[in-house]
Protein backbone atom coordinates (compact mmCIF):
# COMPACT_ATOMS: atom_id res chain seq x y z
CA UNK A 1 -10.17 -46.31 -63.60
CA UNK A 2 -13.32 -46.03 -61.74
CA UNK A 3 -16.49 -44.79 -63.25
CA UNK A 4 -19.21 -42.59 -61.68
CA UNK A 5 -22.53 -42.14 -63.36
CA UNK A 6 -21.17 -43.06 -66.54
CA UNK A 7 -17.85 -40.59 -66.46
CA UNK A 8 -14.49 -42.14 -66.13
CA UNK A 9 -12.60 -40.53 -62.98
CA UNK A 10 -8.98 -39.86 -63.41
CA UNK A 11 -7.18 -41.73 -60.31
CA UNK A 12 -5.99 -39.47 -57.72
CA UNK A 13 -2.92 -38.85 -55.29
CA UNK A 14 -3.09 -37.79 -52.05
CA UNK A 15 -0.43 -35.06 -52.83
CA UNK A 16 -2.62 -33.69 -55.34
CA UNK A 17 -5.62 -33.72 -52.96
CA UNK A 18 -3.39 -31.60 -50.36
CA UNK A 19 -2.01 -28.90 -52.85
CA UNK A 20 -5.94 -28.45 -53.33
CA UNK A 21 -6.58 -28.14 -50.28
CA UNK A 22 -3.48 -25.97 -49.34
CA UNK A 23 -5.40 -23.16 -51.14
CA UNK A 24 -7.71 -23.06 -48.42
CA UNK A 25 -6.01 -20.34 -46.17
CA UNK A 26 -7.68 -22.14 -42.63
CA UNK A 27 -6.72 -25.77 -43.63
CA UNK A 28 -3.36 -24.46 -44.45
CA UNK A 29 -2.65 -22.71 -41.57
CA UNK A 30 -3.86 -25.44 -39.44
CA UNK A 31 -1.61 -27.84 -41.34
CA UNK A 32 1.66 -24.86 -41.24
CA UNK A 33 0.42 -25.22 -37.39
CA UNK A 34 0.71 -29.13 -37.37
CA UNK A 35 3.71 -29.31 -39.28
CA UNK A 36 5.49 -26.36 -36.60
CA UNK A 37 4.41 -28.40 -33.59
CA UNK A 38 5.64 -31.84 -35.10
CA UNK A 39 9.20 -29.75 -35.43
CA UNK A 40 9.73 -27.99 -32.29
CA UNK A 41 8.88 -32.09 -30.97
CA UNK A 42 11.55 -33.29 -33.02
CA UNK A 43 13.93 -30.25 -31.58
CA UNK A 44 13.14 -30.40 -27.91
CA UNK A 45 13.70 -34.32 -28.19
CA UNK A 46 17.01 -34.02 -30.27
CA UNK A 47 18.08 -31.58 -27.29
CA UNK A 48 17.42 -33.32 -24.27
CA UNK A 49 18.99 -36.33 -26.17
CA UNK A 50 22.83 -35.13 -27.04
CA UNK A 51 22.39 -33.17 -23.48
CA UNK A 52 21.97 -36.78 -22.23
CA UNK A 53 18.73 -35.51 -20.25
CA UNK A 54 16.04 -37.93 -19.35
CA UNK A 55 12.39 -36.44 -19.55
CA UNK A 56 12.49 -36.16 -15.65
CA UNK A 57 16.03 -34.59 -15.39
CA UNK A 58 14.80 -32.00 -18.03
CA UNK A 59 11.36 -31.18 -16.18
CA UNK A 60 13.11 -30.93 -12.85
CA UNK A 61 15.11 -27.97 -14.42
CA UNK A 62 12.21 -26.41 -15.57
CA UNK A 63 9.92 -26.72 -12.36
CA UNK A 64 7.71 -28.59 -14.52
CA UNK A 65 6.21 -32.33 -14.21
CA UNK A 66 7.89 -35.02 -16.65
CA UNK A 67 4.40 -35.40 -17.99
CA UNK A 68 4.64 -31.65 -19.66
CA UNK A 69 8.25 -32.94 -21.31
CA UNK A 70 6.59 -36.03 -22.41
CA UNK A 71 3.34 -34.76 -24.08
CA UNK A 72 5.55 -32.24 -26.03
CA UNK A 73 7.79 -34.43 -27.79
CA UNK A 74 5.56 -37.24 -28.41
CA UNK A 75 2.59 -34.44 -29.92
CA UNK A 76 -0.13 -35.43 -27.42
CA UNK A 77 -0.54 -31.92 -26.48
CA UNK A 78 -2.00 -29.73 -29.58
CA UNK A 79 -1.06 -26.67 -27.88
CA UNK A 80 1.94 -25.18 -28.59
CA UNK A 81 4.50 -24.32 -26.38
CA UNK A 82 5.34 -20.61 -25.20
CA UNK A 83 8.84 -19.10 -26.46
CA UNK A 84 9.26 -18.43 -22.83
CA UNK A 85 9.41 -22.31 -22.31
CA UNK A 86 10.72 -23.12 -25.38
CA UNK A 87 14.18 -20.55 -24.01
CA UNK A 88 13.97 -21.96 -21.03
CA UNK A 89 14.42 -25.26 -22.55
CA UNK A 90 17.49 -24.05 -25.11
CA UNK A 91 19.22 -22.95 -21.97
CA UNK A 92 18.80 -26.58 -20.03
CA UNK A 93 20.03 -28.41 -22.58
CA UNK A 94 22.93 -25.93 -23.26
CA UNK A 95 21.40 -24.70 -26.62
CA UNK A 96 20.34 -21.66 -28.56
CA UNK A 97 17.17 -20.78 -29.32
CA UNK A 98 16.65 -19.86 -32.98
CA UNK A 99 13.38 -19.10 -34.32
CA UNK A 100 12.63 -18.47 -38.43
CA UNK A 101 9.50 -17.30 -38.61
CA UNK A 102 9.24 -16.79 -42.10
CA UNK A 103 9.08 -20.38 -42.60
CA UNK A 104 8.10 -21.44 -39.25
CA UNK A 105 11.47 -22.92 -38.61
CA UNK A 106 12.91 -23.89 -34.78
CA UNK A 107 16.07 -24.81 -34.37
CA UNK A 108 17.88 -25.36 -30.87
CA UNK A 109 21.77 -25.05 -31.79
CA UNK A 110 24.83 -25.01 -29.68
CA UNK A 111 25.70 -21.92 -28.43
């Protein structure tokens, strides 16, 4: 246990640090934000995978550069993606687009 000026500091976890800081309604919708975009990621890779899509076969069907497909599934773009491109991207792969908002859930499914 470490001491500071004399008190004795209880150790601490990092889960308790982020429940604290969960109470902050900015940090946690910037982390709700983070956690969303590190999901639809995880969905539009999943997607293009059991389609058996490369990055460039994918972004040729959408008119867009491979660079845009690439950025969104590895997170290097903070934005997040429109729902416009996010349907356009259910129906290339051969999926539906299912959106939960109440828990900011994405789900591309077969159709």
């Amino acid at each position: 246990m470490k001491k500071q000026k004399g008190k004795a500091l209880e150790p601490r976890y990092f889960s308790d640090y982020l429940k604290e800081r969960e109470k902050d309604p900015e940090y946690k919708a910037e982390l709700d934000r983070a956690r969303l975009r590190v999901a639809i990621a995880r969905e539009i890779k999943k997607a293009r995978e059991k389609a058996g899509m490369t990055q460039a076969e994918i972004a040729s069907i959408l008119g867009v550069p491979q660079s845009v497909i690439g950025r969104l599934e590895s997170l290097k773009d903070k934005r997040l993606p429109t729902i416009d491109l996010l349907a356009r991207i259910a129906r290339a792969t051969h999926k539906r687009l299912v959106i939960d908002q109440a828990t900011l859930h994405l789900e591309l499914v077969a159709k």
